[in-house]
C-alpha atoms as a PDB file:
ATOM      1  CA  UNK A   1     -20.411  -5.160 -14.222  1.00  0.00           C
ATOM      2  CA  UNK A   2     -21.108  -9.120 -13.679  1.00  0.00           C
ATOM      3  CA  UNK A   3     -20.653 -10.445 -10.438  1.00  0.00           C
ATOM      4  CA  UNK A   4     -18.478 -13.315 -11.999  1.00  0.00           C
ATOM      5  CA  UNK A   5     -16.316 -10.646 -13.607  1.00  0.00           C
ATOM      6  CA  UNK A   6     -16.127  -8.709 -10.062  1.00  0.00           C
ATOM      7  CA  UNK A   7     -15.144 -12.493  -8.086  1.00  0.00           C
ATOM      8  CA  UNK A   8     -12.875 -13.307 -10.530  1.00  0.00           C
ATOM      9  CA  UNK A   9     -10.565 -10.086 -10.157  1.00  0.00           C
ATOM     10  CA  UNK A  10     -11.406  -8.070  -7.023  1.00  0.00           C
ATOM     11  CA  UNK A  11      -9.737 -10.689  -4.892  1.00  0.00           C
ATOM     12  CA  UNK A  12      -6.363  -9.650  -7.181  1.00  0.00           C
ATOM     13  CA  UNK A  13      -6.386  -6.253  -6.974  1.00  0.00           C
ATOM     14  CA  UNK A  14      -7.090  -6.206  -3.255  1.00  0.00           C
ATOM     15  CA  UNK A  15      -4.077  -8.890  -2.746  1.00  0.00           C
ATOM     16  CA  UNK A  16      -2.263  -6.746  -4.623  1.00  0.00           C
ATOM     17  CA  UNK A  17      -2.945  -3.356  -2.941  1.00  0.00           C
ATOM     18  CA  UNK A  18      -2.007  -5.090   0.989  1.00  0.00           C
ATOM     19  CA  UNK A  19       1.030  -6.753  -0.677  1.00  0.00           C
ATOM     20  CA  UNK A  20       2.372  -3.381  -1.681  1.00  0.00           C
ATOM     21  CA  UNK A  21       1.691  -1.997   1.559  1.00  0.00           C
ATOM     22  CA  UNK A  22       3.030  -4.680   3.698  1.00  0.00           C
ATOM     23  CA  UNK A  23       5.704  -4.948   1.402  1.00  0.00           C
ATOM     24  CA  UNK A  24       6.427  -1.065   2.144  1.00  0.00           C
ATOM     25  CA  UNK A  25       6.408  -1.858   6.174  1.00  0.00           C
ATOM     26  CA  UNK A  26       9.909  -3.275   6.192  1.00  0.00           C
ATOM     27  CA  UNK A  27      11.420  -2.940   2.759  1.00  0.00           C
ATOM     28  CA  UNK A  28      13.515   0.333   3.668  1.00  0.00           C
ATOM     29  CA  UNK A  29      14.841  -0.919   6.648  1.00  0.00           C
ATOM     30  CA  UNK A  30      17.863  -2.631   4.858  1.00  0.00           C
ATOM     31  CA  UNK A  31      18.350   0.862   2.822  1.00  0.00           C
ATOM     32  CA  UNK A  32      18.567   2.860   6.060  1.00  0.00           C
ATOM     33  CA  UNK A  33      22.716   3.314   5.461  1.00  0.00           C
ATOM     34  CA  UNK A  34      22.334   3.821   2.428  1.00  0.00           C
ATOM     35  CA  UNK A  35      19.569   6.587   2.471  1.00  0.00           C
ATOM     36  CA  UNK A  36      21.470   8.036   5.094  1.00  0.00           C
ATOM     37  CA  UNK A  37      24.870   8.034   2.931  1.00  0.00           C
ATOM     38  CA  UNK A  38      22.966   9.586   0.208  1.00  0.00           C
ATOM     39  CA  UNK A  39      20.383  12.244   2.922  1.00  0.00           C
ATOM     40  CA  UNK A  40      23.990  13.409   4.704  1.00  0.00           C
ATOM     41  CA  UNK A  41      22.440  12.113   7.753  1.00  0.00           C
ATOM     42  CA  UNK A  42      22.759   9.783  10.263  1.00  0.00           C
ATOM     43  CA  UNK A  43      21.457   6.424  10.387  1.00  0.00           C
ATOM     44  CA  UNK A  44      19.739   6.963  13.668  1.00  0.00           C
ATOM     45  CA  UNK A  45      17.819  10.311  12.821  1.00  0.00           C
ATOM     46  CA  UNK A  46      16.289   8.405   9.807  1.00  0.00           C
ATOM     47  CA  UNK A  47      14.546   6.081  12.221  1.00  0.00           C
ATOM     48  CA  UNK A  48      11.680   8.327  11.623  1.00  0.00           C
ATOM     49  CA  UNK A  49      11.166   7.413   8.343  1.00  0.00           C
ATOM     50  CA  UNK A  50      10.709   4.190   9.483  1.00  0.00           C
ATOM     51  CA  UNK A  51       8.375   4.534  12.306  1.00  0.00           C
ATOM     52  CA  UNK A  52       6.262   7.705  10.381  1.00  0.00           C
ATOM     53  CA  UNK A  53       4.810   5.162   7.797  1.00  0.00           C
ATOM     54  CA  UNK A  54       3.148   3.056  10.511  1.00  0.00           C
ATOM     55  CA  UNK A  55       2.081   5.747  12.408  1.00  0.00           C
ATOM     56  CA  UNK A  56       0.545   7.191  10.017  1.00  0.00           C
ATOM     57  CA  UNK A  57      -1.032   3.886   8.649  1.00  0.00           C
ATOM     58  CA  UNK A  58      -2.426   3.327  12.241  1.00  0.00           C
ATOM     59  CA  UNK A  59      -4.086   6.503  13.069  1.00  0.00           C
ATOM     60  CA  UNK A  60      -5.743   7.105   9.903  1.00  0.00           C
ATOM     61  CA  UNK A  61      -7.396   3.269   9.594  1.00  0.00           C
ATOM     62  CA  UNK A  62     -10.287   4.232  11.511  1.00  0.00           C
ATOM     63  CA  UNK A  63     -11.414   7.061   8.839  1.00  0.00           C
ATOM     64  CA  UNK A  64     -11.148   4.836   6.183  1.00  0.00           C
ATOM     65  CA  UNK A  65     -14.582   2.702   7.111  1.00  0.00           C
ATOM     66  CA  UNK A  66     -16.243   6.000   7.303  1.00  0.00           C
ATOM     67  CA  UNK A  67     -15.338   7.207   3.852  1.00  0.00           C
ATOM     68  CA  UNK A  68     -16.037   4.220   2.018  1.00  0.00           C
ATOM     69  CA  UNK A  69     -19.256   4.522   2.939  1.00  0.00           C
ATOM     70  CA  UNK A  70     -19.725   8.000   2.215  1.00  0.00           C
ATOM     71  CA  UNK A  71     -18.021   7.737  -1.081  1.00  0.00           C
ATOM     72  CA  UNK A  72     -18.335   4.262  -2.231  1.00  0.00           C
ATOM     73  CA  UNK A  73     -15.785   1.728  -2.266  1.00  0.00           C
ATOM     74  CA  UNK A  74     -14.331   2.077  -5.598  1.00  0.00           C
ATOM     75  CA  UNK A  75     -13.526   5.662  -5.051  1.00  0.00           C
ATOM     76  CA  UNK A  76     -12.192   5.106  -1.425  1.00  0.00           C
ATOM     77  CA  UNK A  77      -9.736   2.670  -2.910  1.00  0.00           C
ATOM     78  CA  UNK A  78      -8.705   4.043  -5.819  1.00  0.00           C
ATOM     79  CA  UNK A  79      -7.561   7.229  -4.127  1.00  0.00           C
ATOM     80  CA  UNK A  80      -5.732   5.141  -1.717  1.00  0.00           C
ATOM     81  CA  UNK A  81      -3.961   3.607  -4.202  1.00  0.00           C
ATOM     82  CA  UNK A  82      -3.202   6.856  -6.171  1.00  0.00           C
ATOM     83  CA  UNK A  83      -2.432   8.267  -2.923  1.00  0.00           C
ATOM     84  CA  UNK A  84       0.056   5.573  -2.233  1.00  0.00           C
ATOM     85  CA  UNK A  85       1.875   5.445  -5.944  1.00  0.00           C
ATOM     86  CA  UNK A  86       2.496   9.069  -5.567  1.00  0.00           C
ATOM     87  CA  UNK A  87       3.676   9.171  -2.469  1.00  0.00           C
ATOM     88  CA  UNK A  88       5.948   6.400  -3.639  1.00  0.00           C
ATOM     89  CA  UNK A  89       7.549   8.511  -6.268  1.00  0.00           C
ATOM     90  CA  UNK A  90       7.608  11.187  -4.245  1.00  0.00           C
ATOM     91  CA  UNK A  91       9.391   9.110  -1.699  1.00  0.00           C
ATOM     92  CA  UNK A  92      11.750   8.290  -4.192  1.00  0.00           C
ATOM     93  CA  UNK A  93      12.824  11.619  -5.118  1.00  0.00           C
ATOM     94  CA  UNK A  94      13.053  13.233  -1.539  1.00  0.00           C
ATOM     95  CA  UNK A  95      16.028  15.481  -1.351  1.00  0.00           C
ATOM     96  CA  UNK A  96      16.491  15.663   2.606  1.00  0.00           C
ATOM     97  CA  UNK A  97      15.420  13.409   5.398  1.00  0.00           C
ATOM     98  CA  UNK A  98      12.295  15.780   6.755  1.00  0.00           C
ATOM     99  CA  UNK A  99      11.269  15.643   2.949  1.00  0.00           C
ATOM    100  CA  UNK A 100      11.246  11.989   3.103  1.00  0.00           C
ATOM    101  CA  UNK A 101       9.581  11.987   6.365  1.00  0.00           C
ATOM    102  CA  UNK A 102       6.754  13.744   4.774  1.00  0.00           C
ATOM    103  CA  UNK A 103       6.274  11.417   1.466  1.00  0.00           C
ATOM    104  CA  UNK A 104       6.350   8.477   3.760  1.00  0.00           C
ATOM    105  CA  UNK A 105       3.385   9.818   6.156  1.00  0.00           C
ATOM    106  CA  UNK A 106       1.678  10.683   3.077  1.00  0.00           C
ATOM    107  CA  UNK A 107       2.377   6.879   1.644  1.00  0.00           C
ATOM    108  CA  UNK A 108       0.863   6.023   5.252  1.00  0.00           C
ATOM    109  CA  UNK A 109      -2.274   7.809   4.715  1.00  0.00           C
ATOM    110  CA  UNK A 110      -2.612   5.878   1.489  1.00  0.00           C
ATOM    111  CA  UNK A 111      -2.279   2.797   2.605  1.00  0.00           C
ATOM    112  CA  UNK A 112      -4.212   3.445   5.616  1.00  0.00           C
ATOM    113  CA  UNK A 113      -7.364   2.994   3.410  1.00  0.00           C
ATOM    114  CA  UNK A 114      -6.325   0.068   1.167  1.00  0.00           C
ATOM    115  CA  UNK A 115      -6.822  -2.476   3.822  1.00  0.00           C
ATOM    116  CA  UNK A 116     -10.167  -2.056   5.491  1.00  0.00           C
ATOM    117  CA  UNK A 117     -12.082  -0.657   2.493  1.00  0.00           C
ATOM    118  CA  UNK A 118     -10.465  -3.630   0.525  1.00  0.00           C
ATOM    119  CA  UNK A 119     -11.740  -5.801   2.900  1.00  0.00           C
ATOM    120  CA  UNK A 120     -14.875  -4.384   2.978  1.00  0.00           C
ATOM    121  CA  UNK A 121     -15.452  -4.706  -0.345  1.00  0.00           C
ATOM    122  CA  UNK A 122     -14.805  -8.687  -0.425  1.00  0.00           C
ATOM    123  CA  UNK A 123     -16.883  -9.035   2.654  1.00  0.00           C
ATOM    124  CA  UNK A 124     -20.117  -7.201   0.572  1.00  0.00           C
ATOM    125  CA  UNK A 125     -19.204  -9.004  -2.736  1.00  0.00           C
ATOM    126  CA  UNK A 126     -19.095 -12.444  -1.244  1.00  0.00           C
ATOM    127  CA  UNK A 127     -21.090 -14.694   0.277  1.00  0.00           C
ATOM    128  CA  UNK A 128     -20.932 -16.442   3.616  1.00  0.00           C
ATOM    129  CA  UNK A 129     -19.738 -20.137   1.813  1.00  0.00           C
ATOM    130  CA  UNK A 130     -17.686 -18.495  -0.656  1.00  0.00           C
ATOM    131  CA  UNK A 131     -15.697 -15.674   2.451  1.00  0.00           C
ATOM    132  CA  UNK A 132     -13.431 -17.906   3.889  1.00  0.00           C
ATOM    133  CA  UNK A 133     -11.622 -18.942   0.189  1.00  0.00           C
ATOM    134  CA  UNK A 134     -11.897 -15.053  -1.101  1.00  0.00           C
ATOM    135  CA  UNK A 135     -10.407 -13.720   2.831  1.00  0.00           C
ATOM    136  CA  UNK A 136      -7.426 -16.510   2.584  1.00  0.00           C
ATOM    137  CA  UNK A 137      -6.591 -15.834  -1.017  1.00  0.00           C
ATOM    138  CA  UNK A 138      -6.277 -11.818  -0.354  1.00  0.00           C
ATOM    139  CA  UNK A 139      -4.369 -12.318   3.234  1.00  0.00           C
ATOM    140  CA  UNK A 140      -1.701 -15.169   1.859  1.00  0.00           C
ATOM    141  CA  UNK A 141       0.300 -11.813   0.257  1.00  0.00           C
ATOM    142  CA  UNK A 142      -0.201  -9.418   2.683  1.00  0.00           C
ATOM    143  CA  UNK A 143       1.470 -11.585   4.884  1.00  0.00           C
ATOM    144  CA  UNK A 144       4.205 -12.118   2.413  1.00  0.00           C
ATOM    145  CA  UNK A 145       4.883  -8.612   1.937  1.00  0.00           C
ATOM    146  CA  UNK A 146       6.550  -7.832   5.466  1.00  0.00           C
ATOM    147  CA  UNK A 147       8.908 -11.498   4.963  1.00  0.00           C
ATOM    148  CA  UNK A 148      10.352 -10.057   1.472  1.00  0.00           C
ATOM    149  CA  UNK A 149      10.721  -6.890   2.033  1.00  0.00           C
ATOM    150  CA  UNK A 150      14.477  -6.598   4.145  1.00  0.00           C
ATOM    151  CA  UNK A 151      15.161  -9.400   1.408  1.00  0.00           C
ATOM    152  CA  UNK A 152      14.063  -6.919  -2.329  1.00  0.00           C
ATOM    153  CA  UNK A 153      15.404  -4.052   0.093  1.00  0.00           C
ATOM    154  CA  UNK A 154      18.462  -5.479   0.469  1.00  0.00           C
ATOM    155  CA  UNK A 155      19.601  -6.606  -2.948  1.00  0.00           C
ATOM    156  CA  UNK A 156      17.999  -3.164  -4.644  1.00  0.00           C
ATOM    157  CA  UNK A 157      20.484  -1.062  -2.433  1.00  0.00           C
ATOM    158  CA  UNK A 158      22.978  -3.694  -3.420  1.00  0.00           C
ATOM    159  CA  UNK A 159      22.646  -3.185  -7.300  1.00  0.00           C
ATOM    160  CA  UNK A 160      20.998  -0.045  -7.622  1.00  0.00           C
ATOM    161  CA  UNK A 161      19.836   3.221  -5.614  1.00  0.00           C
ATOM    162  CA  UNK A 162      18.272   3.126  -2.335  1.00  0.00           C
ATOM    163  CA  UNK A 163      15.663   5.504  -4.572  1.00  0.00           C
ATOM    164  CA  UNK A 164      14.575   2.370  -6.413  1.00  0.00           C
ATOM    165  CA  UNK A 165      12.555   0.460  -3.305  1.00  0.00           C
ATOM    166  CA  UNK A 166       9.764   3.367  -3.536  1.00  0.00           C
ATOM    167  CA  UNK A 167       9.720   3.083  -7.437  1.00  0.00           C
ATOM    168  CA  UNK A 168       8.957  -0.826  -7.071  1.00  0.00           C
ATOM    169  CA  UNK A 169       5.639   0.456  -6.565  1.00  0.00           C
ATOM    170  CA  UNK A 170       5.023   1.876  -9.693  1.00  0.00           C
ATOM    171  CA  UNK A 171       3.527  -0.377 -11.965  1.00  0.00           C
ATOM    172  CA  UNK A 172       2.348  -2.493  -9.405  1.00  0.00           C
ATOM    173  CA  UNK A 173       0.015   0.384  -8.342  1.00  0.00           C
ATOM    174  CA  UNK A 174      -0.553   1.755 -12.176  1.00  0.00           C
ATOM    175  CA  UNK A 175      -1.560  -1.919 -12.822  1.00  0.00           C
ATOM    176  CA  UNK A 176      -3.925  -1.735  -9.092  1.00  0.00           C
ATOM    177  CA  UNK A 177      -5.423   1.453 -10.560  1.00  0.00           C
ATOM    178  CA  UNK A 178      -6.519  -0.194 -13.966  1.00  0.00           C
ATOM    179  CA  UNK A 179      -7.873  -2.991 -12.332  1.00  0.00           C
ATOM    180  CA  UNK A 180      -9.880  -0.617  -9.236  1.00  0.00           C
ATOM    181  CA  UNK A 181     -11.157   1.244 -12.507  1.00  0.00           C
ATOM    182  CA  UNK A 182     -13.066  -1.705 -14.154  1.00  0.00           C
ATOM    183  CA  UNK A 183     -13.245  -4.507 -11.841  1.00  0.00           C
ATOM    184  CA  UNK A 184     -14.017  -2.856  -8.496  1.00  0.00           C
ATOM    185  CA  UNK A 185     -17.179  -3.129  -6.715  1.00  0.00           C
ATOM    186  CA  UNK A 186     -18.823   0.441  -6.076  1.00  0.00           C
ATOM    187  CA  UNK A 187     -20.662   0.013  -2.403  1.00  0.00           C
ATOM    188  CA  UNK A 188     -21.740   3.014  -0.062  1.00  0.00           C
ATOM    189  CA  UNK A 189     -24.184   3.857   2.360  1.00  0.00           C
ATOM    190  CA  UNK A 190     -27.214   5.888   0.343  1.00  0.00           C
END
């Protein structure tokens, strides 16, 4: 694979993996009533599946380093991103609230090792006078993600399911798994 070829595109599909995930950090928080219409629950007992996607996201970050360099980066990341997509679906078709609970920790664990391996893998691919442009360029959606997401939240429940904010992932993620597959640099520790 041709450095030029790897510049050109890892810097997308990393962009692409933290916008997902930050995207996922607040997007069900306008669907709350809804889910909770749908779960028989209420509102207030689904504040769980709010809070387990973060935990989970923030206790499993520090494994991530660890495994992409045991693995490589390419594999690290693509099974976050798998990870992620299917927990998204799964998310999508929970039947109860502990269910959903469940999908979203799982969807935590995924996106637990998109960030730093993603990062990790810009920071070995480029150099020192070339960082700073590559860092801004993946970080500008990341931190659009969390601004959107009551926003898409809120006019999905409006028009459609409360089911269809996990399946926005979808082909954003079958799209992030194409692109891991051919474009994505492959570093470990030998």
């Amino acid at each position: 694979m041709e450095l030029a070829t790897v510049k050109r595109y890892l810097p997308w599909v990393v962009a692409t993996a933290l916008f997902m995930e930050q995207l996922d950090s607040t997007i069900i928080n306008t669907a709350v009533p809804a889910m909770a219409e749908s779960l028989d629950v209420t509102p207030l007992s689904l504040k769980a599946v709010v809070t387990s996607y973060m935990v989970s996201l923030a206790v499993c970050i520090p494994a991530s380093g660890w495994m992409a360099d045991r693995f490589g980066t390419r594999r690290v990341f693509f099974a976050a991103v798998a990870i992620f997509t299917v927990a998204s679906v799964m998310c999508g078709l929970a039947l109860s609230a502990p269910m959903l609970v469940a999908t979203r920790v799982l969807q935590g664990i995924g996106a637990a090792m998109m960030t730093p391996v993603g990062r990790l893998a810009i920071l070995q691919t480029f150099p020192k006078s070339e960082l700073l442009r590559a860092q801004n360029f993946v970080i500008i959606p990341a931190l659009i993600g969390p601004m959107l997401g009551p926003t898409v939240g809120g006019l999905i429940v409006h028009w459609m399911s409360w089911r269809e904010i996990f399946f926005v992932n979808v082909p954003v993620g079958l799209t992030a798994l194409y692109l891991i597959h051919n474009y994505m640099p492959d570093y470990h520790v030998e």
